[in-house]
C-alpha atoms as a PDB file:
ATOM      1  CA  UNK A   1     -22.395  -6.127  -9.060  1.00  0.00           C
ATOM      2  CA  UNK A   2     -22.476  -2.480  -8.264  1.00  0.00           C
ATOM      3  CA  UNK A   3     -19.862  -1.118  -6.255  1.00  0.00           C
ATOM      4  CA  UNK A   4     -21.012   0.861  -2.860  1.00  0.00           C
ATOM      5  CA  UNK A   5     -17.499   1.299  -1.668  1.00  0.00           C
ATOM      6  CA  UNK A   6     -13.650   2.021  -2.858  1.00  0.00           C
ATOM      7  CA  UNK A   7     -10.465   0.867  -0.498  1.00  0.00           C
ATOM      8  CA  UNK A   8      -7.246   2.402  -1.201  1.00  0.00           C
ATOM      9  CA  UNK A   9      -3.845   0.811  -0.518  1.00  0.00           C
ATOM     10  CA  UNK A  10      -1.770   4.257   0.581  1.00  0.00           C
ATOM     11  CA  UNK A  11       1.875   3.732  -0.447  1.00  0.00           C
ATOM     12  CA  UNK A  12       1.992   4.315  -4.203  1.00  0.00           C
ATOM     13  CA  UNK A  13      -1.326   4.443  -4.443  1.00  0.00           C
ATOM     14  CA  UNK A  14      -2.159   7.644  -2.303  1.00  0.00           C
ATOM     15  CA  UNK A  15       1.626   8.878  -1.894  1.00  0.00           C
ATOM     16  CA  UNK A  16       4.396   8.199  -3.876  1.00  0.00           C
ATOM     17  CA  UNK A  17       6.483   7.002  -1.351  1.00  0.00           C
ATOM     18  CA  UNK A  18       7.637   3.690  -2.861  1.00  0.00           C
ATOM     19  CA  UNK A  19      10.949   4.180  -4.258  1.00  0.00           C
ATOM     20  CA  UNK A  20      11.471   6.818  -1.212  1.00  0.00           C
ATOM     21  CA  UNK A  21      11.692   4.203   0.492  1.00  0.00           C
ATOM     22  CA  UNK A  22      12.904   1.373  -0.555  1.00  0.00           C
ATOM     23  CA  UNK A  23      15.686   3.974  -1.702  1.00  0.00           C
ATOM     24  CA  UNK A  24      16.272   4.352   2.012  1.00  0.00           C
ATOM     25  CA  UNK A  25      16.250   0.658   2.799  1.00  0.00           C
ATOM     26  CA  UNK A  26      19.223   0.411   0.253  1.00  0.00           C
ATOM     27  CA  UNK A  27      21.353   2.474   2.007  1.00  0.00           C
ATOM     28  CA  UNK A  28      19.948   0.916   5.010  1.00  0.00           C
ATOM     29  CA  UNK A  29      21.007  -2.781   4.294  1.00  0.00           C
ATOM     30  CA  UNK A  30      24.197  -1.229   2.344  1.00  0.00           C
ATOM     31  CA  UNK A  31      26.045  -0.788   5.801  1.00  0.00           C
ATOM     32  CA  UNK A  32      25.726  -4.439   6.413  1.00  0.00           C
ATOM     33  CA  UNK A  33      27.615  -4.751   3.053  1.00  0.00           C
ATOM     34  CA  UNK A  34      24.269  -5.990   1.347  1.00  0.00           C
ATOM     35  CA  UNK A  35      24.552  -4.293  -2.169  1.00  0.00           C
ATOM     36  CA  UNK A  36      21.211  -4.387  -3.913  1.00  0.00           C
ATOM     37  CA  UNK A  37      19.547  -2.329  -6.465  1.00  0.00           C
ATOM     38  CA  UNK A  38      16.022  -0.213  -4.961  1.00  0.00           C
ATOM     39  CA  UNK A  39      14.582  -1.445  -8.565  1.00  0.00           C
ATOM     40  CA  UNK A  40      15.712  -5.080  -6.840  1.00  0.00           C
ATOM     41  CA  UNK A  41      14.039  -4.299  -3.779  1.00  0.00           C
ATOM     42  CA  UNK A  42      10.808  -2.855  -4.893  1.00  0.00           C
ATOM     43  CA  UNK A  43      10.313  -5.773  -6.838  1.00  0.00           C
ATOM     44  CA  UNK A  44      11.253  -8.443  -4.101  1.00  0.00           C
ATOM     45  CA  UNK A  45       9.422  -6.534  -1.237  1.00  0.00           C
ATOM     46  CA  UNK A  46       6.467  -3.841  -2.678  1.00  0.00           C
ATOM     47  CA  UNK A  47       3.134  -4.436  -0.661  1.00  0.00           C
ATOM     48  CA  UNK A  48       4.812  -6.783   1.536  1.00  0.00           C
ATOM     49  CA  UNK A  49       4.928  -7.655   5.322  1.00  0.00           C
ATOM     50  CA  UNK A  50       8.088  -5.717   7.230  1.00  0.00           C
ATOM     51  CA  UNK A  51       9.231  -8.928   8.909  1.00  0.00           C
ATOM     52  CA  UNK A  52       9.000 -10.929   5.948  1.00  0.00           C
ATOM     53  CA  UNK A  53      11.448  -8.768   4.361  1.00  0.00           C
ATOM     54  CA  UNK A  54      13.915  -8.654   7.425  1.00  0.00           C
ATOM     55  CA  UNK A  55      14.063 -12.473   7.368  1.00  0.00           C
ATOM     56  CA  UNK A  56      14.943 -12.423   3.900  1.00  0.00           C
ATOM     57  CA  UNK A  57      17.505 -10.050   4.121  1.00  0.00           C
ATOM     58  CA  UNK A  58      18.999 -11.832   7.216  1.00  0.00           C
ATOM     59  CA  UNK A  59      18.960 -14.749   5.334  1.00  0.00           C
ATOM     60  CA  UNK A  60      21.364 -13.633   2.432  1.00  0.00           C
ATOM     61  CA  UNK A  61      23.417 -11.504   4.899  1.00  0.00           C
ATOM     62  CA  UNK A  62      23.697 -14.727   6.527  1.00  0.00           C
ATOM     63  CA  UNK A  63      23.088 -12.979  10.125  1.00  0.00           C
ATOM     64  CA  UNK A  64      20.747 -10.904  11.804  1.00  0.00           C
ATOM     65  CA  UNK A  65      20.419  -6.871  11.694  1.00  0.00           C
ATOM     66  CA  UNK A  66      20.634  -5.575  14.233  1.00  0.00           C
ATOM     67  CA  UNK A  67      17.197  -5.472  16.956  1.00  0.00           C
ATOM     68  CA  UNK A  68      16.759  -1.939  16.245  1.00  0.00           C
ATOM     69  CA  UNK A  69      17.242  -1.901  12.566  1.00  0.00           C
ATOM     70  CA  UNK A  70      13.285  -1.510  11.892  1.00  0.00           C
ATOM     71  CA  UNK A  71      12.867   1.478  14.237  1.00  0.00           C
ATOM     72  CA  UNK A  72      16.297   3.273  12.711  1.00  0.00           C
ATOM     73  CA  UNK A  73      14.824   2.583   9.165  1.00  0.00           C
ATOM     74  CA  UNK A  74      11.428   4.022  10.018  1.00  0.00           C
ATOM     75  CA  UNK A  75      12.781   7.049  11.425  1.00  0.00           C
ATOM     76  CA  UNK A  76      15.209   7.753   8.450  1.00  0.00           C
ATOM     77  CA  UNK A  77      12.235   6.937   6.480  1.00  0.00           C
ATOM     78  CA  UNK A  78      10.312   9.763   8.308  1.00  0.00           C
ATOM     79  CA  UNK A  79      12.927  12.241   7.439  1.00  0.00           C
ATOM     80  CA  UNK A  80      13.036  11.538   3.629  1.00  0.00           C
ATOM     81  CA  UNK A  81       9.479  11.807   3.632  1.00  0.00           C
ATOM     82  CA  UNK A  82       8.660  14.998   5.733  1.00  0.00           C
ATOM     83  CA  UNK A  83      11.319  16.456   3.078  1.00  0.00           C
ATOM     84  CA  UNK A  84      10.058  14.844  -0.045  1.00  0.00           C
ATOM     85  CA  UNK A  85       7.023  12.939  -0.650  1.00  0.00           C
ATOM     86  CA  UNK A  86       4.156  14.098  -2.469  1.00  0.00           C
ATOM     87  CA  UNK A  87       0.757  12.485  -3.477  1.00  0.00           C
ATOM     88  CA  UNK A  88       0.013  10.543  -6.173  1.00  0.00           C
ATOM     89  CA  UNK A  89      -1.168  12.603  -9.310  1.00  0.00           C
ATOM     90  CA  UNK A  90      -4.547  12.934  -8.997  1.00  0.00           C
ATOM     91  CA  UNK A  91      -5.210  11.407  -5.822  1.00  0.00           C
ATOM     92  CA  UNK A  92      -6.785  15.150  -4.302  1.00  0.00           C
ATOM     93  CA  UNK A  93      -9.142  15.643  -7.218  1.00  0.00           C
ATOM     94  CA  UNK A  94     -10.699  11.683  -6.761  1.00  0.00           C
ATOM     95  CA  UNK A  95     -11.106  11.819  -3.067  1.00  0.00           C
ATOM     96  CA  UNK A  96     -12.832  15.112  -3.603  1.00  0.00           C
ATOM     97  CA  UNK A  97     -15.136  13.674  -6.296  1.00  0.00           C
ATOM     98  CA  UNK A  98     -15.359  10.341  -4.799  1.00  0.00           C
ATOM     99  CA  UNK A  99     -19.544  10.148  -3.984  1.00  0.00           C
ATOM    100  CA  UNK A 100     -18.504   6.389  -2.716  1.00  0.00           C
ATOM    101  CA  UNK A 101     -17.895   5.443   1.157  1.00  0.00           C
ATOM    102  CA  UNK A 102     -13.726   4.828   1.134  1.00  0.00           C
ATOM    103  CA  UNK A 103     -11.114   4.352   3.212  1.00  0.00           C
ATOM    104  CA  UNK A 104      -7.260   3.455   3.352  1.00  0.00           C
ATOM    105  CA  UNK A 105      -6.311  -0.752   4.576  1.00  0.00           C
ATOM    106  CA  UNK A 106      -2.678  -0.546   4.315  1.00  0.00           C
ATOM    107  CA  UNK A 107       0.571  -2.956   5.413  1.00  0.00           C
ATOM    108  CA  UNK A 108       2.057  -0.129   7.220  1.00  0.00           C
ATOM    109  CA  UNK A 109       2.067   1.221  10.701  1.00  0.00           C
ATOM    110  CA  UNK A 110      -1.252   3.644  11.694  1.00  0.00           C
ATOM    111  CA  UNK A 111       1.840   6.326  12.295  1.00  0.00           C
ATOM    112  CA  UNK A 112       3.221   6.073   9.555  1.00  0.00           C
ATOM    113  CA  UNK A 113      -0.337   6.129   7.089  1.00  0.00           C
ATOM    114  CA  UNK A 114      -0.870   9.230   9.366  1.00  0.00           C
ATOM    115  CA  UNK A 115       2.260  10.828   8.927  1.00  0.00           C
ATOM    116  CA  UNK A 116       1.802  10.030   4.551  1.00  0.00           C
ATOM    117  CA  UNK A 117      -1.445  11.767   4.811  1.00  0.00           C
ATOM    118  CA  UNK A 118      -0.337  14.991   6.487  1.00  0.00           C
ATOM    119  CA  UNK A 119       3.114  15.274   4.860  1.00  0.00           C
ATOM    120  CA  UNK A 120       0.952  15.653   1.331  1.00  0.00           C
ATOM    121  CA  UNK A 121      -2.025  17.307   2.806  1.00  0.00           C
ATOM    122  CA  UNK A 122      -4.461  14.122   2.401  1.00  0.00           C
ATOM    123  CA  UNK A 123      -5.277  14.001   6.323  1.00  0.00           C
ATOM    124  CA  UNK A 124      -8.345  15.604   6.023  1.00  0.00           C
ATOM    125  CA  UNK A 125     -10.375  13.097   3.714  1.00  0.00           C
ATOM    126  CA  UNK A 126      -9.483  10.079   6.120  1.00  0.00           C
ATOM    127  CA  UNK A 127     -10.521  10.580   9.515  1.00  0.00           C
ATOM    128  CA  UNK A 128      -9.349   7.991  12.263  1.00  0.00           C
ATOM    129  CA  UNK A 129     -12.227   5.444  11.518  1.00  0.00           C
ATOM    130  CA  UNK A 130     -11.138   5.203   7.871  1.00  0.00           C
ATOM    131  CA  UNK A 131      -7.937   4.251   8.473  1.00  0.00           C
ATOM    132  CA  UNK A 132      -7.532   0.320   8.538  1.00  0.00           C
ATOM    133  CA  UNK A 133      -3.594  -0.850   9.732  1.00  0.00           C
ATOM    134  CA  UNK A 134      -2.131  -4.503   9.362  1.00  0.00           C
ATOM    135  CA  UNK A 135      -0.563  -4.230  12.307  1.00  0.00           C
ATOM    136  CA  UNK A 136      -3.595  -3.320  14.178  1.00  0.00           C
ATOM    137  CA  UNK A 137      -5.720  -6.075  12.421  1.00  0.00           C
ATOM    138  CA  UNK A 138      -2.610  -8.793  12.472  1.00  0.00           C
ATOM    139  CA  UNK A 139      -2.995  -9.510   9.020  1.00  0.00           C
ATOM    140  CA  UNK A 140      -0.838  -8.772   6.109  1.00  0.00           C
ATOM    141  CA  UNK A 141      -1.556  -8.837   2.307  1.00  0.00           C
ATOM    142  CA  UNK A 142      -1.535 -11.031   0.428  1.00  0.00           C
ATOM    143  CA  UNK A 143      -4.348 -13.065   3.044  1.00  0.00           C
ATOM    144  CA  UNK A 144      -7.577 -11.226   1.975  1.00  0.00           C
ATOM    145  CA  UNK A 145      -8.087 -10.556   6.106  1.00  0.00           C
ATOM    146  CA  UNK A 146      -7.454  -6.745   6.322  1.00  0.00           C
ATOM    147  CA  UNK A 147      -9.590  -6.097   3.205  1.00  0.00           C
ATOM    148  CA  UNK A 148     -12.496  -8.092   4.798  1.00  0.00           C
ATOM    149  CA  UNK A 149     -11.926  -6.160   7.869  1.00  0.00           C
ATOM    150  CA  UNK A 150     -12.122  -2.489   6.361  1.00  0.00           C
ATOM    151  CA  UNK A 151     -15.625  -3.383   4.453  1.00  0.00           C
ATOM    152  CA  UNK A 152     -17.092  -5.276   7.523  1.00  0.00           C
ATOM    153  CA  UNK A 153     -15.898  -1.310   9.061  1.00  0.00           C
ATOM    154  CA  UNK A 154     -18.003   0.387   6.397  1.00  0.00           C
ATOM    155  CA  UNK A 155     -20.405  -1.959   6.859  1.00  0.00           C
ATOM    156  CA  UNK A 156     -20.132  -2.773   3.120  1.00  0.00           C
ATOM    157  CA  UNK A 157     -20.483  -6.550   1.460  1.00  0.00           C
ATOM    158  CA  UNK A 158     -16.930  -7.720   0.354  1.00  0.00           C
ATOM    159  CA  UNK A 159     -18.464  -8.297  -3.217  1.00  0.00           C
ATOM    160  CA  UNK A 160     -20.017  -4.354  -3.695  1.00  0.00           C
ATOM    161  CA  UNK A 161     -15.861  -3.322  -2.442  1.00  0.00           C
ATOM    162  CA  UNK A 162     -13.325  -2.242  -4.916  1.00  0.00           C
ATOM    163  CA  UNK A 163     -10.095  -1.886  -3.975  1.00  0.00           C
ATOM    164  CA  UNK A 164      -7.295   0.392  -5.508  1.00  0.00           C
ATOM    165  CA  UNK A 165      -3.591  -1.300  -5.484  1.00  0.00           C
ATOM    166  CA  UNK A 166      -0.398  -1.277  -6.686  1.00  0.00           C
ATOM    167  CA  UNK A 167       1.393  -4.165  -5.448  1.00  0.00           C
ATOM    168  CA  UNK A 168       1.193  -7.713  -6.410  1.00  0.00           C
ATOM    169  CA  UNK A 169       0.216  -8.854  -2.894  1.00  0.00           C
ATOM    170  CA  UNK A 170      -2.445  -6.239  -2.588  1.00  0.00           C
ATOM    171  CA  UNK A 171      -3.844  -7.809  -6.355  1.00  0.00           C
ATOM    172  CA  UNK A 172      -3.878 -11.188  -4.623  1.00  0.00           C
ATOM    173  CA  UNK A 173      -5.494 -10.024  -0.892  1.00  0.00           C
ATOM    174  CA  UNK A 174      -8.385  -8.105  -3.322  1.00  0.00           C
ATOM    175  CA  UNK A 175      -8.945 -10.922  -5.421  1.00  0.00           C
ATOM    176  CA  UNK A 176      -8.750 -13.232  -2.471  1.00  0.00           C
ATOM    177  CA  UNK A 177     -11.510 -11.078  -0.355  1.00  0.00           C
ATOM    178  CA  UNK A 178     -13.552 -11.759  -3.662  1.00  0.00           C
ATOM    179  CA  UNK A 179     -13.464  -7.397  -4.267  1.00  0.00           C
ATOM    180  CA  UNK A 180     -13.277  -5.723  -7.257  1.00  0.00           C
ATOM    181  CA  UNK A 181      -9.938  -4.806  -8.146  1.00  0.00           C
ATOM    182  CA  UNK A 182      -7.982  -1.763  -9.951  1.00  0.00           C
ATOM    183  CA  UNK A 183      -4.001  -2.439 -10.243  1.00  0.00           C
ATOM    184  CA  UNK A 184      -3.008   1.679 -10.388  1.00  0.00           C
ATOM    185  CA  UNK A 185       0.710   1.559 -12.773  1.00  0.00           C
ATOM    186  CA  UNK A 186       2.092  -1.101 -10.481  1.00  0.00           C
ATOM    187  CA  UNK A 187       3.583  -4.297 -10.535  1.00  0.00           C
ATOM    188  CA  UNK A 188       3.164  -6.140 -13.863  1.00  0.00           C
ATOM    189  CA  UNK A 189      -0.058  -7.887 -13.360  1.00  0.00           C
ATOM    190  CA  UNK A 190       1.127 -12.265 -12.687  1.00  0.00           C
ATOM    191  CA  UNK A 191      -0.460 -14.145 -15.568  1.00  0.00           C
ATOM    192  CA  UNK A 192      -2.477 -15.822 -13.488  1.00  0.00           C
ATOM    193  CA  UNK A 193      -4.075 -12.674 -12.608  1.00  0.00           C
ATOM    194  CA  UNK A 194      -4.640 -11.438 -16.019  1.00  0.00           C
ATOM    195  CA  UNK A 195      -8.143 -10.931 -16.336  1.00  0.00           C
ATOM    196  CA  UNK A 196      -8.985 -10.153 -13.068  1.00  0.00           C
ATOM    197  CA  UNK A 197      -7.885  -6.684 -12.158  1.00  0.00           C
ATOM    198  CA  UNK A 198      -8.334  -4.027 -14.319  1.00  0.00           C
ATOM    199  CA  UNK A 199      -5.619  -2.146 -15.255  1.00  0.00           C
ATOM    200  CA  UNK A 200      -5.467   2.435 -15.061  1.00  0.00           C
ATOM    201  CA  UNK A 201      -2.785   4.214 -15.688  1.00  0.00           C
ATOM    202  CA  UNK A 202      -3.876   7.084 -13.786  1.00  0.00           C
ATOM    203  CA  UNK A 203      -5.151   7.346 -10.220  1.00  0.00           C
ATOM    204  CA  UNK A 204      -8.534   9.763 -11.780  1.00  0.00           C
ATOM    205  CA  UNK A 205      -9.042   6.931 -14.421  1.00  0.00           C
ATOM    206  CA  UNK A 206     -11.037   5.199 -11.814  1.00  0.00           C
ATOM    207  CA  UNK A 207     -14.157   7.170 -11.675  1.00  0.00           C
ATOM    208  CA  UNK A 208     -15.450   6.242 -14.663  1.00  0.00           C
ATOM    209  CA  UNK A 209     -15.155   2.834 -14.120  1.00  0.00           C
ATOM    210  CA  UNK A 210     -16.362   2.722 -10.985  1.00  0.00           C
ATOM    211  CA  UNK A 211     -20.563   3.381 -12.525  1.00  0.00           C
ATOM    212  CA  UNK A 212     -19.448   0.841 -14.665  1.00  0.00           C
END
């Protein structure tokens, strides 16, 4: 089926903030005596749902973080980033050549999508209305739910949708909202899922394939 429409995951799909900051979750949960690797991290938590990865932590600190431990994170997230994150290579030169409706339907905050975009001077291809939060739906990847939402936004059928990842539970959420989808130099690709996303190694690899 041809696809009418493209929706991008942001982190380390648009920006290239994935190790940035699960690099400054490690020093984060390192104060609580929690040594773990960011290679450790990424792997555990990529493309996953804030709380879920609080709970785990908690779990093998065996206590709680502290109630403000999100909010201090984001923040010291927000400096590392206004110093150092850049887009993805590539991602400028497809949104300008992109002919296709698109949008962003990420697990973060609308702030902090926001703040990605104008740190690496992608604000101006996404206006408000093509920006599609989890937190603001209620749904996280891997359920298929924010997905669904962001092409019933474009007015798009789920099936005509392809959606641009780089996390296993992004895979999972396309495949789930029955989308086409492109795994962008992420996580390995699950067995199970071999077969069913197709695979670029760069970002402008996907225009081709998307008349295909």
């Amino acid at each position: 089926m041809q696809t009418e429409a493209v929706i991008f995951d942001c982190d380390g799909t648009l920006v290239d903030s994935e190790k940035l900051g699960h690099t400054v979750l490690c020093r984060c949960v390192a104060q609580f005596g929690l040594q773990l690797s960011v290679e450790e991290l990424m792997r555990r938590f990529k493309g996953g749902k804030m709380a879920d990865c609080i709970a785990e932590l908690e779990a093998q600190l065996g206590q709680r973080l502290p109630a403000n431990f999100v909010t201090s994170y984001r923040q010291k997230c927000a400096i590392e980033f206004e110093a150092n994150l850049t887009s993805i290579e590539g991602a400028r030169d497809v949104l300008e050549q992109l002919a296709l409706p698109y949008c962003i339907a990420s697990s973060g905050p609308r702030e902090k999508i926001e703040m990605n975009l104008r740190v690496t001077n992608l604000a101006s291809y996404f206006g408000p209305d093509r920006i599609y939060s989890a937190y603001e739906v209620g749904i996280w990847k891997p359920h298929p739910g924010l997905f669904l939402h962001a092409a019933k936004a474009l007015g798009i059928p789920p099936a005509k949708c392809a959606v641009v990842e780089d996390s296993v539970p992004g895979y999972r959420a396309g495949i789930a909202a029955g989308m086409r989808v492109f795994a962008l130099e992420g996580d390995r690709v699950p067995p199970d899922l071999a077969g069913t996303v197709e695979v670029i190694g760069r970002l402008v690899d996907l225009l081709p394939l998307l008349n295909r």
